[in-house]
C-alpha atoms as a PDB file:
ATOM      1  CA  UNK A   1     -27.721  12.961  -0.414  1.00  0.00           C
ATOM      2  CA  UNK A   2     -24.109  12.497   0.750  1.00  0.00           C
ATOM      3  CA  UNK A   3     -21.591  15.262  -0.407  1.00  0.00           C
ATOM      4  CA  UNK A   4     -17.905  14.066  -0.939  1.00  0.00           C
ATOM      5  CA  UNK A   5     -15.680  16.502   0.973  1.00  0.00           C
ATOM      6  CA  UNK A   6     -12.319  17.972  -1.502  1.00  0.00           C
ATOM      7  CA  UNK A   7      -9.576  17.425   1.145  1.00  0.00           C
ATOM      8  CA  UNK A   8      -8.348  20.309  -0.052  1.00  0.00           C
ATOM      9  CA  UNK A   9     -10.500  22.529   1.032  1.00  0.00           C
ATOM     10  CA  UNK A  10     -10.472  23.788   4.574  1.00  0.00           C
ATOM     11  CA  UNK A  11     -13.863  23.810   6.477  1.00  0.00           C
ATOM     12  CA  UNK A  12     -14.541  27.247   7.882  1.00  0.00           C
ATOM     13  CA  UNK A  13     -17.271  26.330  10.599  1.00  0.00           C
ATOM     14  CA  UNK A  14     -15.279  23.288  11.955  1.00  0.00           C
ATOM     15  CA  UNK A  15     -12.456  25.983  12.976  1.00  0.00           C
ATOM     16  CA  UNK A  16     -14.849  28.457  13.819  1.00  0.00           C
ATOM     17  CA  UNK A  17     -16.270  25.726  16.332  1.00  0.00           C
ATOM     18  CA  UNK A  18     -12.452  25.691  17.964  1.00  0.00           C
ATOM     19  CA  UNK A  19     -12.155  29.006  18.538  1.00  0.00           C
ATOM     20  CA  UNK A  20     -15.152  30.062  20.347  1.00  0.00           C
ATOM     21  CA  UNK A  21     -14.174  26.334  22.542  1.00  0.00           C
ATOM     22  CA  UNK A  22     -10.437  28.340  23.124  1.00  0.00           C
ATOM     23  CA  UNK A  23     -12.521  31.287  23.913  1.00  0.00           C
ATOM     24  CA  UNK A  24     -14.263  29.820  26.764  1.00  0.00           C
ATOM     25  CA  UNK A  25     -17.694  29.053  24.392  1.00  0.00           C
ATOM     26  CA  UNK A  26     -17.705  25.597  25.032  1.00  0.00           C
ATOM     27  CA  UNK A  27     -19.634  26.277  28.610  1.00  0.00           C
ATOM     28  CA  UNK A  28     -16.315  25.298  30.741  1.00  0.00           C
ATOM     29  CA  UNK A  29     -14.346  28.606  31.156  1.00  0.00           C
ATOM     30  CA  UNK A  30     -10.554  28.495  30.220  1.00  0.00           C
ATOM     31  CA  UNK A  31     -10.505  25.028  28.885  1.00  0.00           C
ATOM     32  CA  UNK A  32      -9.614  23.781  25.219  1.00  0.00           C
ATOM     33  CA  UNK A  33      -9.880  20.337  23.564  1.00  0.00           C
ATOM     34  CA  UNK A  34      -7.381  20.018  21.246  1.00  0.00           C
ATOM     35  CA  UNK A  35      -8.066  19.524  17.631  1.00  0.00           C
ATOM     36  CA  UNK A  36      -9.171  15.794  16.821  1.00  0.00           C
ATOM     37  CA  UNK A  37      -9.002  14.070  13.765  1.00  0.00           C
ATOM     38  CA  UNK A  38     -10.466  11.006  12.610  1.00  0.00           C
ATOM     39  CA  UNK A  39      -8.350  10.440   9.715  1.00  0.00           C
ATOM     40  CA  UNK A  40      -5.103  11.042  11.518  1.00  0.00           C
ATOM     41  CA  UNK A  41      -5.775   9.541  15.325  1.00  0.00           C
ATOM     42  CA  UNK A  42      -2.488   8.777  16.880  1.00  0.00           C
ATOM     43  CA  UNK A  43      -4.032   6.928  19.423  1.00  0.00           C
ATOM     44  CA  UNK A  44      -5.041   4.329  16.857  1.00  0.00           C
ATOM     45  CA  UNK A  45      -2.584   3.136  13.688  1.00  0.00           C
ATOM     46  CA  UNK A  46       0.641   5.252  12.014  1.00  0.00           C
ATOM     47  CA  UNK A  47       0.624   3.356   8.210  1.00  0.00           C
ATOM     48  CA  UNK A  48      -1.320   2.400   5.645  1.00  0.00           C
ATOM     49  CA  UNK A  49      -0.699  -0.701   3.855  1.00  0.00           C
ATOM     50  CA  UNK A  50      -2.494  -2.828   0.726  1.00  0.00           C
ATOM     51  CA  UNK A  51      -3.031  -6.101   1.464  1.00  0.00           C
ATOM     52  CA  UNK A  52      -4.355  -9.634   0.552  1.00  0.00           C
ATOM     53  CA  UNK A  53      -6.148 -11.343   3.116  1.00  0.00           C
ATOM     54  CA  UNK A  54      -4.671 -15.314   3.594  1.00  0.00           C
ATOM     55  CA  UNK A  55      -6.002 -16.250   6.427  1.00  0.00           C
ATOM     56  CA  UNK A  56      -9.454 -15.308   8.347  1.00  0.00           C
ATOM     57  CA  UNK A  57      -8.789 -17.247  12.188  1.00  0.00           C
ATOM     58  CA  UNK A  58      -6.663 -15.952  12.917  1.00  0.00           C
ATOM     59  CA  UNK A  59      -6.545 -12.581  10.631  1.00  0.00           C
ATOM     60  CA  UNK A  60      -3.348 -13.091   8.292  1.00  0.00           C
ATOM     61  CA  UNK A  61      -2.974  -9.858   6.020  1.00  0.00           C
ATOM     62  CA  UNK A  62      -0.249 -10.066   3.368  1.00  0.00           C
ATOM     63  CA  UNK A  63       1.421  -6.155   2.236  1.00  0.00           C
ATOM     64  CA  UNK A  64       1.251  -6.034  -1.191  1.00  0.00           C
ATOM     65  CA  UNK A  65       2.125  -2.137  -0.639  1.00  0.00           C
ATOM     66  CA  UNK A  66       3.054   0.298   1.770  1.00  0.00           C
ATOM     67  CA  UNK A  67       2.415   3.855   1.659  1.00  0.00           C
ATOM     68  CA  UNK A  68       4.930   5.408   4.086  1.00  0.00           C
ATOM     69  CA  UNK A  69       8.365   5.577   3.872  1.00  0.00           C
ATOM     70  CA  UNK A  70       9.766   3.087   5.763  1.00  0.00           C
ATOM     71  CA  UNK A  71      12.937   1.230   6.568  1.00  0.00           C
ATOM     72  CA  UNK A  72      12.635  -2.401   4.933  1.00  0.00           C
ATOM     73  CA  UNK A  73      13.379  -3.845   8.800  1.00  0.00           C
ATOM     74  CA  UNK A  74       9.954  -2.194  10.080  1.00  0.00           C
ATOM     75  CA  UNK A  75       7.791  -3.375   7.038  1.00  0.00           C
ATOM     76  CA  UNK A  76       8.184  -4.684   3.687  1.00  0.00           C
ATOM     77  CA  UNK A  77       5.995  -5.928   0.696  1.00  0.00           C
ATOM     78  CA  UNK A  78       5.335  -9.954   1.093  1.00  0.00           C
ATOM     79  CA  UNK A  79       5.209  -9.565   5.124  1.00  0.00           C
ATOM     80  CA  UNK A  80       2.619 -10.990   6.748  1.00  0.00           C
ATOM     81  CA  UNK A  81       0.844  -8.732   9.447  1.00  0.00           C
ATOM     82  CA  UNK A  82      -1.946  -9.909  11.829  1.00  0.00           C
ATOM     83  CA  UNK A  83      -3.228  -8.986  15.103  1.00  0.00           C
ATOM     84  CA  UNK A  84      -5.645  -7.271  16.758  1.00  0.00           C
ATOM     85  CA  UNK A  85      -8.109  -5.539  14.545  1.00  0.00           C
ATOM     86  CA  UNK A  86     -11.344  -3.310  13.948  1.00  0.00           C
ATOM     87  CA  UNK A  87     -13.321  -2.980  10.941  1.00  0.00           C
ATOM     88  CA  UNK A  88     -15.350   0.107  12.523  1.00  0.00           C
ATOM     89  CA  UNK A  89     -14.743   3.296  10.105  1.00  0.00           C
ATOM     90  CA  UNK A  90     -12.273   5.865  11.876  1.00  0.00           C
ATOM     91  CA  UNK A  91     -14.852   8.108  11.249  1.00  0.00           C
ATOM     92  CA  UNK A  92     -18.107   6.363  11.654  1.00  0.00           C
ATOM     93  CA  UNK A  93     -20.808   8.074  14.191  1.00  0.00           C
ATOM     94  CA  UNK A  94     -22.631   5.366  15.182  1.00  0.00           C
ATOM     95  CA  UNK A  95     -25.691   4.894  13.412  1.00  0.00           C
ATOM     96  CA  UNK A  96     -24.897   6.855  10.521  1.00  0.00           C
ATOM     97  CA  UNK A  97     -23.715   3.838   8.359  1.00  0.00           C
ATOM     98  CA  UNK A  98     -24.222   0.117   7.910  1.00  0.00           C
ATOM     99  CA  UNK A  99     -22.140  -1.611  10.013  1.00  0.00           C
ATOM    100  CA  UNK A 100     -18.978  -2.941   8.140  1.00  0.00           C
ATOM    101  CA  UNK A 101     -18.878  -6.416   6.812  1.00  0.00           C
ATOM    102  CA  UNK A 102     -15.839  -8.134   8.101  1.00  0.00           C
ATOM    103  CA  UNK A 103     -12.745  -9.041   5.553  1.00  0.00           C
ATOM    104  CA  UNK A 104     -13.046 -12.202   3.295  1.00  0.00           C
ATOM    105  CA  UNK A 105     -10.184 -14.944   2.622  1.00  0.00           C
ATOM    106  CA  UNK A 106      -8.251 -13.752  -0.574  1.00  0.00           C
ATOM    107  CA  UNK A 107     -10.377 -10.024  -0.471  1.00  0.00           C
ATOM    108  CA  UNK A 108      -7.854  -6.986  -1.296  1.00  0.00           C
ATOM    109  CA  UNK A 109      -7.580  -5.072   1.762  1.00  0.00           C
ATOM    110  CA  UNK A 110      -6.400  -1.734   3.112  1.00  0.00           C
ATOM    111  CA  UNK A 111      -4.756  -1.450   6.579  1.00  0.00           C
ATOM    112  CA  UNK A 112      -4.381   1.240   8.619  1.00  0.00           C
ATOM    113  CA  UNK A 113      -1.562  -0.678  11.036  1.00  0.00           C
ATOM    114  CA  UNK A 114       0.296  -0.232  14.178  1.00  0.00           C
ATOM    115  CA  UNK A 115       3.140  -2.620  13.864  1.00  0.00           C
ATOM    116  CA  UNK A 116       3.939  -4.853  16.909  1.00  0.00           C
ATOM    117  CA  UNK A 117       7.342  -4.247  18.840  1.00  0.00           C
ATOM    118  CA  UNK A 118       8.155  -7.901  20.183  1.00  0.00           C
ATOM    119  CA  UNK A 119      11.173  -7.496  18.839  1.00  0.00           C
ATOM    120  CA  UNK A 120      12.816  -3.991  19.644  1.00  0.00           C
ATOM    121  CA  UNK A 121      12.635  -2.144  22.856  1.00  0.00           C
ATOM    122  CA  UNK A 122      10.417  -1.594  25.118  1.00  0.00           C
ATOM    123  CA  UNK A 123       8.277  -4.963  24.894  1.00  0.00           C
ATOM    124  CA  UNK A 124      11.387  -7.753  23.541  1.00  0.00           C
ATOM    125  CA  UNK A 125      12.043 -10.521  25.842  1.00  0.00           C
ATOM    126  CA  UNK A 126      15.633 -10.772  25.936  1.00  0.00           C
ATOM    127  CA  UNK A 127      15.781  -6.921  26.475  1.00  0.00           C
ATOM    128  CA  UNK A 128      13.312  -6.967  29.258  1.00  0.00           C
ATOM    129  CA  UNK A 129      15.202 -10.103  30.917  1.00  0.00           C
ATOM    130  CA  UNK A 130      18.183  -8.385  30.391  1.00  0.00           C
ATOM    131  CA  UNK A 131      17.533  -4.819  32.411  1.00  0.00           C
ATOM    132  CA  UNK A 132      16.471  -6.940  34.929  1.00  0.00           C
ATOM    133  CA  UNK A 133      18.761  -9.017  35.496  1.00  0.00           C
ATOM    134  CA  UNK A 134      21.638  -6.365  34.759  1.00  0.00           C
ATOM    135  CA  UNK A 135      20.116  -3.103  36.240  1.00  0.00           C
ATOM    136  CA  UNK A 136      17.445  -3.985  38.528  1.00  0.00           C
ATOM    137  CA  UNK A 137      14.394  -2.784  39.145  1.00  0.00           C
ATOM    138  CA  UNK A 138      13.716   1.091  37.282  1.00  0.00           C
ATOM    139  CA  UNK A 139      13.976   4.579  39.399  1.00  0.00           C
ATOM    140  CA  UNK A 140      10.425   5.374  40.675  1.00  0.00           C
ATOM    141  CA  UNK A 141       9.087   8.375  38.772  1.00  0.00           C
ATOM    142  CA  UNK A 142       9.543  10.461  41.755  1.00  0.00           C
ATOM    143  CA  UNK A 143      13.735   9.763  41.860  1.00  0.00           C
ATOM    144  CA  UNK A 144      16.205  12.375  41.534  1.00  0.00           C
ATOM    145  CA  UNK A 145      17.219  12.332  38.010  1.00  0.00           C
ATOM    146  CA  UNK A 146      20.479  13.864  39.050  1.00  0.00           C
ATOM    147  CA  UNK A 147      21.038  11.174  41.623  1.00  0.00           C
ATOM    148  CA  UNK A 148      23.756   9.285  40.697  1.00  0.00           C
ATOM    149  CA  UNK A 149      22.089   5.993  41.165  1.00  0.00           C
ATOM    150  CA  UNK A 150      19.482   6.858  38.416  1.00  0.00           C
ATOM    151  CA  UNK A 151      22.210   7.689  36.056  1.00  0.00           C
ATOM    152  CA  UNK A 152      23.839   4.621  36.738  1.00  0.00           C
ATOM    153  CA  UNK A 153      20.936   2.624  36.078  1.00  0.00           C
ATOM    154  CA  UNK A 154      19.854   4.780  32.809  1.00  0.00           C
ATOM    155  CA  UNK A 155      23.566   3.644  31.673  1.00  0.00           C
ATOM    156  CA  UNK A 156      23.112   0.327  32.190  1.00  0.00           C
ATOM    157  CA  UNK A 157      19.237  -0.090  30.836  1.00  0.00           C
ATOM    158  CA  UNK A 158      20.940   1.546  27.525  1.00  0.00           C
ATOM    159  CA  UNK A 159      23.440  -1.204  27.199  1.00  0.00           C
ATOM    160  CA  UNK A 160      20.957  -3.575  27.585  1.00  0.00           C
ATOM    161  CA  UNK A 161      19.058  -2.058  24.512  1.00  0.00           C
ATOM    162  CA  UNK A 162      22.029  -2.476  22.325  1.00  0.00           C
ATOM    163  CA  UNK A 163      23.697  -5.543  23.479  1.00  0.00           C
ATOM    164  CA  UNK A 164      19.958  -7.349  22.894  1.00  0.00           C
ATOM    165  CA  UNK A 165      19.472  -5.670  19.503  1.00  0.00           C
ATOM    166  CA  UNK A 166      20.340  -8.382  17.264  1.00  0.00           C
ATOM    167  CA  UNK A 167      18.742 -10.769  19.001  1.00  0.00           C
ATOM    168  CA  UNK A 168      15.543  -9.377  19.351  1.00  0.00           C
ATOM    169  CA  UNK A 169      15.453  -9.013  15.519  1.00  0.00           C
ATOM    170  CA  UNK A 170      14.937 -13.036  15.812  1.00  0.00           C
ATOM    171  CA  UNK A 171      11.088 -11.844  17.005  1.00  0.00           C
ATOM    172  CA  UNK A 172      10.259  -9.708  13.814  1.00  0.00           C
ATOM    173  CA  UNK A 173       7.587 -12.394  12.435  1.00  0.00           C
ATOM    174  CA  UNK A 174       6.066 -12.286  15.832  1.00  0.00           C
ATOM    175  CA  UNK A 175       6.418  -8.664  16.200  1.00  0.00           C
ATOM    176  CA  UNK A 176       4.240  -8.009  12.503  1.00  0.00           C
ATOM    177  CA  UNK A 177       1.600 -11.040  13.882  1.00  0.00           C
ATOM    178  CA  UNK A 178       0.575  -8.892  17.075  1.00  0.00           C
ATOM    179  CA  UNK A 179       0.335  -5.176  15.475  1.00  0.00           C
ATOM    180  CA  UNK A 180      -3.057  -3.348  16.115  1.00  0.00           C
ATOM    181  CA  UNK A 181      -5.572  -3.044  12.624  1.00  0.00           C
ATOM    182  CA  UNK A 182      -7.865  -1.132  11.089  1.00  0.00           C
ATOM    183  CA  UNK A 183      -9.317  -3.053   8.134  1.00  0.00           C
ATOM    184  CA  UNK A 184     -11.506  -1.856   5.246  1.00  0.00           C
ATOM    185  CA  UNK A 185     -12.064  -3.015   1.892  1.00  0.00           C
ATOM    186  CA  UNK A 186      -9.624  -1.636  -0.777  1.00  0.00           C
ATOM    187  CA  UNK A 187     -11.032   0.704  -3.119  1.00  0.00           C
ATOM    188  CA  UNK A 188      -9.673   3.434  -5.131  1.00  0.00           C
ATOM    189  CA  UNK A 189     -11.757   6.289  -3.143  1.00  0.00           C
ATOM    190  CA  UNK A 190     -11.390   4.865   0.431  1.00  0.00           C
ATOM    191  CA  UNK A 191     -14.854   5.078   2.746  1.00  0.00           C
ATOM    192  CA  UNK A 192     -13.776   6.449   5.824  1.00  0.00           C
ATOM    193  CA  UNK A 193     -16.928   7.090   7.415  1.00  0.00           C
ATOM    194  CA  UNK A 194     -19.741  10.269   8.237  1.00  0.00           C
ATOM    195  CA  UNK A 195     -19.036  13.870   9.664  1.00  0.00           C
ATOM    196  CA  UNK A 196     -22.443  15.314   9.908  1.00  0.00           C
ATOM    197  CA  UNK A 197     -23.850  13.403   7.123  1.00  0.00           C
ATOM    198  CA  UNK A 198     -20.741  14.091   4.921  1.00  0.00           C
ATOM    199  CA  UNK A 199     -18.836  11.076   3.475  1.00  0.00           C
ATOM    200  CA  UNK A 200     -15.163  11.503   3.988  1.00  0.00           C
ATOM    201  CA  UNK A 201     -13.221  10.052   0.911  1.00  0.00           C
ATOM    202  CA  UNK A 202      -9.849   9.455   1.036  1.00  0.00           C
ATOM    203  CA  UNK A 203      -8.068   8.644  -2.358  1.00  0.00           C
ATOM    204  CA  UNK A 204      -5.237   5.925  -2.698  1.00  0.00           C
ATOM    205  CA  UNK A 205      -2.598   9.193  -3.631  1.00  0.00           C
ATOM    206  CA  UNK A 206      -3.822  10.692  -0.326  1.00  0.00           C
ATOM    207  CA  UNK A 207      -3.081   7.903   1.836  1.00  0.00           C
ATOM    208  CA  UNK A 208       0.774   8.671   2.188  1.00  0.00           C
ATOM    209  CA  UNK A 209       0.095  11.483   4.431  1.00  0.00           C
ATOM    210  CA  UNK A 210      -1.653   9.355   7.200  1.00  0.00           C
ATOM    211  CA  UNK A 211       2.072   8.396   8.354  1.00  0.00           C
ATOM    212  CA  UNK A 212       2.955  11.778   8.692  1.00  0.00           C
ATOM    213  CA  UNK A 213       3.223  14.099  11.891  1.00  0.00           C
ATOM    214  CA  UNK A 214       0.568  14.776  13.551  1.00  0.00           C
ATOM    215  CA  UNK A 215       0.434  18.420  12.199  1.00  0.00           C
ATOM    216  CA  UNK A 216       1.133  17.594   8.194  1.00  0.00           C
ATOM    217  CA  UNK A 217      -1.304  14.735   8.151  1.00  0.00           C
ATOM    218  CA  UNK A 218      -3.870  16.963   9.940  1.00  0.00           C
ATOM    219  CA  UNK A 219      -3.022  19.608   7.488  1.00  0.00           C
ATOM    220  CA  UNK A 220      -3.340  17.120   4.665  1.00  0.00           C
ATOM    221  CA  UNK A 221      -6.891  15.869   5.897  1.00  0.00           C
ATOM    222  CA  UNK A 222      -8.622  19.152   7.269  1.00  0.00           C
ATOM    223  CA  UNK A 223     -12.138  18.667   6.877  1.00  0.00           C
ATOM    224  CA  UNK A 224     -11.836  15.026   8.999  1.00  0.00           C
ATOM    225  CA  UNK A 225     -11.075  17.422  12.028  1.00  0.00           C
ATOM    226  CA  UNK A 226     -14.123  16.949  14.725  1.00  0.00           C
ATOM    227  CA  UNK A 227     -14.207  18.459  18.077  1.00  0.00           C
ATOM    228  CA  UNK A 228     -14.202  14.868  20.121  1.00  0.00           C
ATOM    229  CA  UNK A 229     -12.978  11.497  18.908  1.00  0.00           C
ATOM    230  CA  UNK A 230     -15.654   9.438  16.954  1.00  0.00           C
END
């Protein structure tokens, strides 16, 4: 029988798990993995939004709301996002659950999203076309950084990123259409997935604090902390 974990609650054995690893327990002396968690992976998607699914090839999501605070530039309600996307639990172990069914046409949705950046630096065309052209080719990681040359070029790389500005705004529509997506069917008490057989429930109030630092979102969600990703 599955137990629903209070994500209030902090789980004693998980951290007593990371301290013998710190104290060289793990079977490699001197070495520490640091804390994982499967709610709050950085390495996968910052938000989470409610959506409407419009379209199904490709994936069209539309935010219906967003729950981070964010400026209305980034992401707004009636955007369209769509992308790359998974609808693998963030914290499934394999074989522990059915394997998701994928999202429907017109099925209420939520997203845990990494927003595209076609249109701000590091990845907008006219930016990229214009450090090029302007500065040249980047220091190597091995230059001086008190070299005057690198300075020069830093200088000239951050003009580029504000004289492009407004006109890599134009890109926004194609910046929310190639974001990254973790899709899973919108329910009050969100399925996240298995930790050793426990279900890890995370309510719609709760899902705020995914967009928050790593430490406050890990704080928020302590008993989805595993010792390796998932």
């Amino acid at each position: 029988m599955l137990v629903v974990m209070n994500f209030q609650a902090i789980v004693v054995s998980a951290w007593a798990t990371l301290a013998l690893a710190a104290c060289g327990q793990s079977g490699t002396e001197g070495t520490f993995a640091p804390p994982y968690n499967c709610v709050c992976d950085p390495s996968q998607h910052d938000v989470a939004v409610r959506g409407m699914v419009q379209g199904l090839d490709p994936l069209r999501i539309e935010v219906t709301e967003i729950f981070a605070d964010l400026p209305s530039d980034i992401l707004q309600v009636g955007d369209q996002v769509g992308g790359t996307w998974t609808d693998e639990l963030p914290c499934q172990t394999p074989g522990s659950l059915e394997i998701p069914q994928g999202p429907t046409n017109g099925a209420e949705v939520l997203v845990l999203i990494r927003r595209g950046n076609l249109d701000s630096y590091p990845n907008c065309a006219e930016y990229k076309s214009c450090t090029l052209a302007e500065c040249g080719p980047p220091p190597s990681g091995e230059s001086d950084p008190t070299d005057p040359a690198v300075g020069a070029w830093d200088a000239c790389d951050g003009d580029c990123v504000t004289d492009t500005r407004q006109s890599c705004l134009t890109h926004r529509d194609e910046a929310l259409l190639a974001s990254e997506m973790r899709v899973m069917p919108w329910s009050e008490s969100h399925n996240f997935g298995q930790l050793e057989g426990v279900e890890i429930l995370v309510s719609t109030t709760e899902l705020h604090s995914i967009s928050l630092d790593d430490q406050s979102c890990q704080e928020a969600f302590p008993d989805a902390l595993t010792e390796v990703p998932r």
